[in-house]
PDB file of N, CA and C in Angstrom:
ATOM      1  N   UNK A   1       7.798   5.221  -0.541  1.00  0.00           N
ATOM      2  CA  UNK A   1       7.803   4.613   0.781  1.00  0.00           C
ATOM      3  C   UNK A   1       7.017   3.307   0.710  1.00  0.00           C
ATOM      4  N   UNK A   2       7.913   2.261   1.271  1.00  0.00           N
ATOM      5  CA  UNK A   2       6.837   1.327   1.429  1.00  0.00           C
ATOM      6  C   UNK A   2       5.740   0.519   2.450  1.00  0.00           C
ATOM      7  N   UNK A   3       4.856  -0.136   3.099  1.00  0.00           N
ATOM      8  CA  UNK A   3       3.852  -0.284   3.570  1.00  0.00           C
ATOM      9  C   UNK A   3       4.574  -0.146   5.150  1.00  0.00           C
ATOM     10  N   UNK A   4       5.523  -1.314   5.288  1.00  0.00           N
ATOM     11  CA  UNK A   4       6.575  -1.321   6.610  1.00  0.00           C
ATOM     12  C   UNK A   4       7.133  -0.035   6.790  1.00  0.00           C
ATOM     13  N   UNK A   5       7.563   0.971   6.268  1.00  0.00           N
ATOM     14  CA  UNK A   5       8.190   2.154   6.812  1.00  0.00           C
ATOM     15  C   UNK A   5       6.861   3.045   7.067  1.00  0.00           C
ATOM     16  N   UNK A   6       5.743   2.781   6.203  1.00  0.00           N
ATOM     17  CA  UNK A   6       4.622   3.624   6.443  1.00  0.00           C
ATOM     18  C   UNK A   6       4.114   3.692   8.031  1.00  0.00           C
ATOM     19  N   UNK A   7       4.225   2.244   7.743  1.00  0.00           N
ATOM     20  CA  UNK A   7       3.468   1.515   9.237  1.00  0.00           C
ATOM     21  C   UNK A   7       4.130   2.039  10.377  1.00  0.00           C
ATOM     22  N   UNK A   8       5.327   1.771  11.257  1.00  0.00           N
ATOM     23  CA  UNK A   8       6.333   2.650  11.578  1.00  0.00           C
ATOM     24  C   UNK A   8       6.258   3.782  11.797  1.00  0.00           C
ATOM     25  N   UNK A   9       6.109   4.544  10.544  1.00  0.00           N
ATOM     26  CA  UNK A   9       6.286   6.444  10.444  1.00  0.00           C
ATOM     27  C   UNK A   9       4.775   6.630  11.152  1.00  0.00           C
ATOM     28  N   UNK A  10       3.842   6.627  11.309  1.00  0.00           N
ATOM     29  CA  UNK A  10       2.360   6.049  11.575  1.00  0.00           C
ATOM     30  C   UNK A  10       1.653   6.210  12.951  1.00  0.00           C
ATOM     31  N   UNK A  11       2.366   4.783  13.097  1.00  0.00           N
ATOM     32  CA  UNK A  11       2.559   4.350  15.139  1.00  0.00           C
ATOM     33  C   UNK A  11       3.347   5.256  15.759  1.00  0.00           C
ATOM     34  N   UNK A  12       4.751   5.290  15.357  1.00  0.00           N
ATOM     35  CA  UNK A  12       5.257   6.328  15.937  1.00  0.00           C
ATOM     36  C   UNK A  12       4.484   7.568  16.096  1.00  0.00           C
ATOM     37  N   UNK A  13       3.781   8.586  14.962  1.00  0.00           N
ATOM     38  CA  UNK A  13       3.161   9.735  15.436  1.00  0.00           C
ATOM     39  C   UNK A  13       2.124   9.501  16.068  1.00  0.00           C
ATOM     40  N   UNK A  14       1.586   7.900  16.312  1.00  0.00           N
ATOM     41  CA  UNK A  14       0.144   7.813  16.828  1.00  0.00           C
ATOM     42  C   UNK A  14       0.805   7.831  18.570  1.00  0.00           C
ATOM     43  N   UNK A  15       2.092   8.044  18.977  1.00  0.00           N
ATOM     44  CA  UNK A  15       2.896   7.522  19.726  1.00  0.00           C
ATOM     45  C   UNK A  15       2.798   6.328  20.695  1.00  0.00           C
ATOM     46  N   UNK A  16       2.506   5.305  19.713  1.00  0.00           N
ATOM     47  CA  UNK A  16       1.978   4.197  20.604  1.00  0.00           C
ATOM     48  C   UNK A  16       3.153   2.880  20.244  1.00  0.00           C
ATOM     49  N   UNK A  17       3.338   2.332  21.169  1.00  0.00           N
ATOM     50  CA  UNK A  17       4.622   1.397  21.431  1.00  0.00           C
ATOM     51  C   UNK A  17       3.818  -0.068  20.260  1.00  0.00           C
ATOM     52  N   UNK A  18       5.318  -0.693  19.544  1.00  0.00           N
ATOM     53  CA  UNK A  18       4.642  -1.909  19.395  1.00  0.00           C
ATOM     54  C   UNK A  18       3.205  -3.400  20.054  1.00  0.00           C
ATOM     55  N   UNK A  19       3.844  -3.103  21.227  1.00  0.00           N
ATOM     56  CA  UNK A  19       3.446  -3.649  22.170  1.00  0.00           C
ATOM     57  C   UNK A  19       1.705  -3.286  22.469  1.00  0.00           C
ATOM     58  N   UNK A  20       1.667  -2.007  22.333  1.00  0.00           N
ATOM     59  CA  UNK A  20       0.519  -1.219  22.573  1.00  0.00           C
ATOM     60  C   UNK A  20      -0.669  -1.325  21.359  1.00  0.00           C
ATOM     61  N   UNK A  21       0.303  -1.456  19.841  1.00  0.00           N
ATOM     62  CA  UNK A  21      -0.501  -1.792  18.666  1.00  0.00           C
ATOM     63  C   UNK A  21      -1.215  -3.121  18.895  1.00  0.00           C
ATOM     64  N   UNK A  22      -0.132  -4.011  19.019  1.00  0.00           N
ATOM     65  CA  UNK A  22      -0.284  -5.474  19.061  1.00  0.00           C
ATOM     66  C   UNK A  22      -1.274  -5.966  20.088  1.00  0.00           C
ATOM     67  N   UNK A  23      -1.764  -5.346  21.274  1.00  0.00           N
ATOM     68  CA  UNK A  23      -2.442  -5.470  22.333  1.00  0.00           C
ATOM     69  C   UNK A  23      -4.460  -5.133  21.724  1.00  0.00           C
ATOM     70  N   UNK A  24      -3.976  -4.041  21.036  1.00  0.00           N
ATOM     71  CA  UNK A  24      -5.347  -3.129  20.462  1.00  0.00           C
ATOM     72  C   UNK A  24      -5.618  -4.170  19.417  1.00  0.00           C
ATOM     73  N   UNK A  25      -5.080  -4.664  18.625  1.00  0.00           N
ATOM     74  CA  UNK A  25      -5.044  -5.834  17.732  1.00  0.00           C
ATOM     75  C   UNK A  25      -5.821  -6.980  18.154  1.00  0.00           C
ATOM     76  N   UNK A  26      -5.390  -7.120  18.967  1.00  0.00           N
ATOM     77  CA  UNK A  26      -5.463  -8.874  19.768  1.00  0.00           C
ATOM     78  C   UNK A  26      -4.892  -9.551  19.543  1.00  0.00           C
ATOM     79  N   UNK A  27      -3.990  -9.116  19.546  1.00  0.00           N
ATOM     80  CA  UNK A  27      -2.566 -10.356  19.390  1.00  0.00           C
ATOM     81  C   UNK A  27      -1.744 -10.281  20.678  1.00  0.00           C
ATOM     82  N   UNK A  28      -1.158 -11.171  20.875  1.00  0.00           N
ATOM     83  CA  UNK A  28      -0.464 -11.677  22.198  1.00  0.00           C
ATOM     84  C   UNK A  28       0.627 -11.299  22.338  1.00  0.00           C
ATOM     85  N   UNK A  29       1.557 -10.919  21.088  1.00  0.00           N
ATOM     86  CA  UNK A  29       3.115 -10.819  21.092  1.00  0.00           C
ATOM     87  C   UNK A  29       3.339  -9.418  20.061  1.00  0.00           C
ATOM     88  N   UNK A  30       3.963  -8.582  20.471  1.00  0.00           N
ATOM     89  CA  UNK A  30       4.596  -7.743  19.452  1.00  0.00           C
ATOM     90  C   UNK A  30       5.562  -7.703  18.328  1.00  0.00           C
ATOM     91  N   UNK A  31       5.571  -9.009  18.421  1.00  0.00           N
ATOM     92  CA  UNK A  31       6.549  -9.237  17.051  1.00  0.00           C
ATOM     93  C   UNK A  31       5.922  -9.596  15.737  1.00  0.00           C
ATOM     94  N   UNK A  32       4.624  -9.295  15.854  1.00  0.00           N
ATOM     95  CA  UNK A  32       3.580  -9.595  14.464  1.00  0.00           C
ATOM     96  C   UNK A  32       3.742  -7.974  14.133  1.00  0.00           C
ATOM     97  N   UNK A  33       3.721  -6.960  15.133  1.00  0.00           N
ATOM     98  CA  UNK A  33       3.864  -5.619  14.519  1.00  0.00           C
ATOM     99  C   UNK A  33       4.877  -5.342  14.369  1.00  0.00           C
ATOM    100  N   UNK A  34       6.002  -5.890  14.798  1.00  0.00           N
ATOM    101  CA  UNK A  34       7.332  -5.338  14.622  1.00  0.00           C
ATOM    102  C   UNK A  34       7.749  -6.040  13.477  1.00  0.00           C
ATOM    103  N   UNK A  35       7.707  -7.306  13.196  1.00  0.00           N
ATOM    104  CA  UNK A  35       7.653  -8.045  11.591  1.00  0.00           C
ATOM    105  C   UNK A  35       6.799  -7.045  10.330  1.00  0.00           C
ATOM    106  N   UNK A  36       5.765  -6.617  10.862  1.00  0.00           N
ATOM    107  CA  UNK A  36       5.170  -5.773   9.738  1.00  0.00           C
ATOM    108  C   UNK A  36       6.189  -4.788   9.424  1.00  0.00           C
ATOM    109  N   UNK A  37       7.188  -3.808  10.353  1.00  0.00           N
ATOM    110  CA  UNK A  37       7.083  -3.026  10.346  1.00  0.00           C
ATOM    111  C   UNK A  37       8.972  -2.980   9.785  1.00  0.00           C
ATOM    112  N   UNK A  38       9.152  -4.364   9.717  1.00  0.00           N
ATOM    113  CA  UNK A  38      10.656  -4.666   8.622  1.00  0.00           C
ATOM    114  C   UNK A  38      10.360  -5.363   7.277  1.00  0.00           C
ATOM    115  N   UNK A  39       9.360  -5.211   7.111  1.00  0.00           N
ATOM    116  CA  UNK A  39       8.532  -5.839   5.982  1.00  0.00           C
ATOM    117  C   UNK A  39       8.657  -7.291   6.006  1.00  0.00           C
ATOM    118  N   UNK A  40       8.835  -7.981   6.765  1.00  0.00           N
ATOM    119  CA  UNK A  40       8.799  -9.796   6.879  1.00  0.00           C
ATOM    120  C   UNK A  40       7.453 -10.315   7.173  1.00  0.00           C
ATOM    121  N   UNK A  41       6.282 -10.025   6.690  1.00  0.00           N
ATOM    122  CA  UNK A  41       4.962 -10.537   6.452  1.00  0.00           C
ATOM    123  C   UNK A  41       4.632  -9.065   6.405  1.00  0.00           C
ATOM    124  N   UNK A  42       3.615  -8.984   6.019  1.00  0.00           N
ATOM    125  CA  UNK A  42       1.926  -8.156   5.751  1.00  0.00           C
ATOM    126  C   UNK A  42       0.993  -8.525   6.651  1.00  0.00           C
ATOM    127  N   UNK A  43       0.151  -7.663   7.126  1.00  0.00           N
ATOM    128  CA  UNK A  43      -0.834  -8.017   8.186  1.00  0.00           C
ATOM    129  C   UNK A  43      -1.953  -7.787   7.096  1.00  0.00           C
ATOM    130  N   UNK A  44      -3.438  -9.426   7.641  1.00  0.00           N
ATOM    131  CA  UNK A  44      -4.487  -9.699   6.340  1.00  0.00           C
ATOM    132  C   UNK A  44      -4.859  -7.866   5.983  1.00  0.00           C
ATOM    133  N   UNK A  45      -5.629  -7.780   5.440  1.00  0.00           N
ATOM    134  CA  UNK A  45      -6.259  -6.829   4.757  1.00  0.00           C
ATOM    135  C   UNK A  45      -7.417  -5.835   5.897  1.00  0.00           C
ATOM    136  N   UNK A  46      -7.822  -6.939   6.333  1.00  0.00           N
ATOM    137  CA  UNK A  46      -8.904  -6.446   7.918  1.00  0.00           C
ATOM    138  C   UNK A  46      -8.215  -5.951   8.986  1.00  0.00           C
ATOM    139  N   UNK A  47      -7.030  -6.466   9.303  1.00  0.00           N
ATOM    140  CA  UNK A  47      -6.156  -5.951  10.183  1.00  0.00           C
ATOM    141  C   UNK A  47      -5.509  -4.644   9.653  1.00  0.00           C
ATOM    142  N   UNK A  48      -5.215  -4.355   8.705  1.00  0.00           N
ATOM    143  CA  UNK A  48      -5.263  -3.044   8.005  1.00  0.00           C
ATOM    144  C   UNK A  48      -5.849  -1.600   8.162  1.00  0.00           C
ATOM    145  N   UNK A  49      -7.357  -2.319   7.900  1.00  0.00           N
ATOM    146  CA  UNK A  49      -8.563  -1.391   8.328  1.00  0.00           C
ATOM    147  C   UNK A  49      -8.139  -1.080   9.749  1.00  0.00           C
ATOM    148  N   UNK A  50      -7.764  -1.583  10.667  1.00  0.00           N
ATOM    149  CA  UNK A  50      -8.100  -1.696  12.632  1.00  0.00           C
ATOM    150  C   UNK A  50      -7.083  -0.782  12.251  1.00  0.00           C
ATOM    151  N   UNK A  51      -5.867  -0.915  12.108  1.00  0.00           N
ATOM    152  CA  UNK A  51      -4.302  -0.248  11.844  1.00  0.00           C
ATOM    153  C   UNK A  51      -4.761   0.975  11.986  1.00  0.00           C
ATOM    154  N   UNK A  52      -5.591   1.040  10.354  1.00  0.00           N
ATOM    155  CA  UNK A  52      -5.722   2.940   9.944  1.00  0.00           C
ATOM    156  C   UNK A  52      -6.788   3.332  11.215  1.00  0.00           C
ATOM    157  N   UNK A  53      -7.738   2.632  12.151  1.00  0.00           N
ATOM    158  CA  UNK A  53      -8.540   3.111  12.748  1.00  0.00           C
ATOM    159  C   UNK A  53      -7.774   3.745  13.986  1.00  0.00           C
ATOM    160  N   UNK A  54      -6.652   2.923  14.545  1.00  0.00           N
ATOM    161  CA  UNK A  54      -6.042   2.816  15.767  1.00  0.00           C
ATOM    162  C   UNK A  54      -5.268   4.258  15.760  1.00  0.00           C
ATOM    163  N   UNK A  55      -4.452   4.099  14.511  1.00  0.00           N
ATOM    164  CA  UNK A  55      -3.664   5.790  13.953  1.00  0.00           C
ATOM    165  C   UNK A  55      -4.167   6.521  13.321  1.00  0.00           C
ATOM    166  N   UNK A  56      -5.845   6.417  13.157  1.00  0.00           N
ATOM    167  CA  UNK A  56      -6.329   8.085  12.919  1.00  0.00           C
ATOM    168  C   UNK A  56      -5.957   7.838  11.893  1.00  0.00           C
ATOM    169  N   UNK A  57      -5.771   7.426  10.679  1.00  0.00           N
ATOM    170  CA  UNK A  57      -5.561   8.339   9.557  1.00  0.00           C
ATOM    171  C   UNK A  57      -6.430   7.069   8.580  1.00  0.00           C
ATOM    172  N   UNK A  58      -6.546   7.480   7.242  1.00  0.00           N
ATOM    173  CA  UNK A  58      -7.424   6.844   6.239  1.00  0.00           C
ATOM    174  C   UNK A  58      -6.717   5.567   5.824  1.00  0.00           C
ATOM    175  N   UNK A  59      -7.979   4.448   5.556  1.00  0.00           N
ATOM    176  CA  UNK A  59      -7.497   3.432   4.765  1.00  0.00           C
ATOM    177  C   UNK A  59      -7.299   3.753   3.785  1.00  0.00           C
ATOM    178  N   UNK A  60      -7.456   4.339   2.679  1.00  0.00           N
ATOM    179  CA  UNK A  60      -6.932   4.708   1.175  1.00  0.00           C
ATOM    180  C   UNK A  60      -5.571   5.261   1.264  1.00  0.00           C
ATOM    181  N   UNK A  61      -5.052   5.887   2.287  1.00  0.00           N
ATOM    182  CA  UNK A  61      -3.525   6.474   2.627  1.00  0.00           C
ATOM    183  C   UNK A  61      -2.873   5.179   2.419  1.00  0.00           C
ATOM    184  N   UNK A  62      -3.224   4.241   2.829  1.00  0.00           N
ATOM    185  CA  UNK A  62      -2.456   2.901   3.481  1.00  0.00           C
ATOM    186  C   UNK A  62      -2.654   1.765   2.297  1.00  0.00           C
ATOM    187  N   UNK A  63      -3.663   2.342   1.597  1.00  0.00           N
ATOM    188  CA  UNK A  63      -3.250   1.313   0.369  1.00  0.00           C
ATOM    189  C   UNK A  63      -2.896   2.268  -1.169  1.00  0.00           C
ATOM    190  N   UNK A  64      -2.882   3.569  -1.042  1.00  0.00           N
ATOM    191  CA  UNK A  64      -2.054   4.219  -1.816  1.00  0.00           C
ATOM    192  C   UNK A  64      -0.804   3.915  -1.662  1.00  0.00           C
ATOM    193  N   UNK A  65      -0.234   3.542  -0.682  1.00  0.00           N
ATOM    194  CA  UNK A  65       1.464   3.856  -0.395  1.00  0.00           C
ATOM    195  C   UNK A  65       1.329   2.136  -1.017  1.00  0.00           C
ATOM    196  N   UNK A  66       0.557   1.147  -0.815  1.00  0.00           N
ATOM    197  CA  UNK A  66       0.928  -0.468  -1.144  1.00  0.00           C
ATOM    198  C   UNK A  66       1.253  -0.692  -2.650  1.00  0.00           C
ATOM    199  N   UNK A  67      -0.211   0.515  -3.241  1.00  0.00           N
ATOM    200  CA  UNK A  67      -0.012   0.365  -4.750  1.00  0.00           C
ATOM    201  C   UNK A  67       0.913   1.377  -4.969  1.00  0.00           C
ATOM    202  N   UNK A  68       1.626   2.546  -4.836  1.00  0.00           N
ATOM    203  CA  UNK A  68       2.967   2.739  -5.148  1.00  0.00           C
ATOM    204  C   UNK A  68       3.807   2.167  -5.278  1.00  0.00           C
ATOM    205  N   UNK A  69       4.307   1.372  -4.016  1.00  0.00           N
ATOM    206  CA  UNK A  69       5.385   0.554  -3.906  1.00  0.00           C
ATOM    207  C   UNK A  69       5.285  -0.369  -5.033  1.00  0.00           C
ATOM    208  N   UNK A  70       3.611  -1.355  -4.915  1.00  0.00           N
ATOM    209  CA  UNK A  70       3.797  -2.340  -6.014  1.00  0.00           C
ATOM    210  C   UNK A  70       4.297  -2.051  -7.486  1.00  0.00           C
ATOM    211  N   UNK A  71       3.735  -1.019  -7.740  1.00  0.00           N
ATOM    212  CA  UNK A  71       4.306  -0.161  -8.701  1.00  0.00           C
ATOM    213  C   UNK A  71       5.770  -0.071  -9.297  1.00  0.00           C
ATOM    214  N   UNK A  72       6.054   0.498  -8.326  1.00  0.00           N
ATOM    215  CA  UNK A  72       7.626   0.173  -7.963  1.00  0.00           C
ATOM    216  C   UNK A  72       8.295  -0.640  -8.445  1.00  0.00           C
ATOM    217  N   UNK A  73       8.213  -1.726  -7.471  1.00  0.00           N
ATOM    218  CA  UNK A  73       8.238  -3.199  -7.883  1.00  0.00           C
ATOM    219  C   UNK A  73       8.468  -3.742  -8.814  1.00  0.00           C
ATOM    220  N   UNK A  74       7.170  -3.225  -9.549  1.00  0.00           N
ATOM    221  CA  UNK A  74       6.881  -3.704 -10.820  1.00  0.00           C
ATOM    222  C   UNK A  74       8.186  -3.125 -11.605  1.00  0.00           C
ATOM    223  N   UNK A  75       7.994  -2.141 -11.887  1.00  0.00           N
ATOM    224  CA  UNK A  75       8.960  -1.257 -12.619  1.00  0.00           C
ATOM    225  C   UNK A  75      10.499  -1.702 -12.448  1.00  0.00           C
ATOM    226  N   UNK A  76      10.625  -2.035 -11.714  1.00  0.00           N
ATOM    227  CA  UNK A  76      11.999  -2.289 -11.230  1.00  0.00           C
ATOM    228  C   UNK A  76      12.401  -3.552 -12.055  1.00  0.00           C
ATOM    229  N   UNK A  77      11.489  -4.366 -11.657  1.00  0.00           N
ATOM    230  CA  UNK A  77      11.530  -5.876 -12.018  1.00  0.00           C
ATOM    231  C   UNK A  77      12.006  -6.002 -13.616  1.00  0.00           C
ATOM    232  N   UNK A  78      10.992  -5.213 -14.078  1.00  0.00           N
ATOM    233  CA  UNK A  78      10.588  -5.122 -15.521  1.00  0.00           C
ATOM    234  C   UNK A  78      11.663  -4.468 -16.653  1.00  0.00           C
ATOM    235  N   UNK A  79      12.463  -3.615 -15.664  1.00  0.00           N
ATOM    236  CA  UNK A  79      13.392  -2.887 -16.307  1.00  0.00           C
ATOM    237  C   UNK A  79      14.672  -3.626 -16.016  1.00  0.00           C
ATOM    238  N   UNK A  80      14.544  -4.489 -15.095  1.00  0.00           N
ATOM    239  CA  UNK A  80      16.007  -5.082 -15.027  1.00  0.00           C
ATOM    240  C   UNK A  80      15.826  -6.157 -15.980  1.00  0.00           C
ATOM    241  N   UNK A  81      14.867  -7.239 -16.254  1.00  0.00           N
ATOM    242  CA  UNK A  81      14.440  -8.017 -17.180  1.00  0.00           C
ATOM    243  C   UNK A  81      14.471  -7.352 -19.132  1.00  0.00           C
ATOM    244  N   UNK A  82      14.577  -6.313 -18.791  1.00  0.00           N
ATOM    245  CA  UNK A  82      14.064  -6.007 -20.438  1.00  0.00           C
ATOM    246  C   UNK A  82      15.906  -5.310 -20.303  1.00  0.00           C
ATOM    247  N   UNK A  83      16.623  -4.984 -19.504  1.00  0.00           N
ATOM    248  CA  UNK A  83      18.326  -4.918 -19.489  1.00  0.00           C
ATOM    249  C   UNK A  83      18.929  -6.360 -19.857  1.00  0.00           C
ATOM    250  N   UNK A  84      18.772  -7.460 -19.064  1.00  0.00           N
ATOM    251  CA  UNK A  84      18.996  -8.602 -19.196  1.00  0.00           C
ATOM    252  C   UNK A  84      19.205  -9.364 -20.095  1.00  0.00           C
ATOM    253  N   UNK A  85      17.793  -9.405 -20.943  1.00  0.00           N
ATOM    254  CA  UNK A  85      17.005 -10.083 -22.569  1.00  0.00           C
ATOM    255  C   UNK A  85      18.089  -8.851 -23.425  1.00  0.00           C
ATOM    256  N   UNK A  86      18.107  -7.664 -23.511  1.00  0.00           N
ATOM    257  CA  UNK A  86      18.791  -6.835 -23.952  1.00  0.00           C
ATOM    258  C   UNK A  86      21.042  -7.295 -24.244  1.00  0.00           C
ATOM    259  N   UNK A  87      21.159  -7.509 -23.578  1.00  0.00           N
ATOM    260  CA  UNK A  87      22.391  -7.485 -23.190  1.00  0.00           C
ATOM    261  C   UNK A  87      22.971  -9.632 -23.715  1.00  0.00           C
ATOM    262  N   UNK A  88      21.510 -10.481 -24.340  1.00  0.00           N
ATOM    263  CA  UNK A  88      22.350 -11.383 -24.809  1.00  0.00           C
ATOM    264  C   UNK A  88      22.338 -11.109 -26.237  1.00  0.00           C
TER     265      UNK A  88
END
């Protein structure tokens, strides 16, 4: 899973509306949480912390799932590159 579906799966059980995150935040508009939450930016690292405070659950949850994904990522990247170099 990655950080945006986390985020999402999250709020929803915290049952609190975009709007409602974004307010607790201090931000003006809900489309900074709803962008997080299709993965089209990352919110800084401090805003993170507020996140896991707002939904109850741990900051280490929330950057376990980041370094999975990066993980991921990685792996993905790496294996299509070493197919690639392979195949001339």
């Amino acid at each position: 899973m990655d950080l945006s579906k986390f985020l999402k799966e999250k709020r929803l059980e915290a049952g609190l509306s975009q709007g409602a995150v974004a307010k607790k935040l201090g931000y003006t508009s809900p489309q900074f949480v709803s962008n997080w939450e299709r993965g089209l930016s990352q919110p800084p690292v401090a805003t993170l912390r507020k996140i896991a405070q707002i939904y109850n659950i741990s900051a280490n949850d929330m950057f376990d799932v980041m370094l999975k994904a990066t993980i991921e990522q990685v792996t993905t990247e790496l294996t299509e590159k070493f197919y690639k170099q392979k195949a001339k």
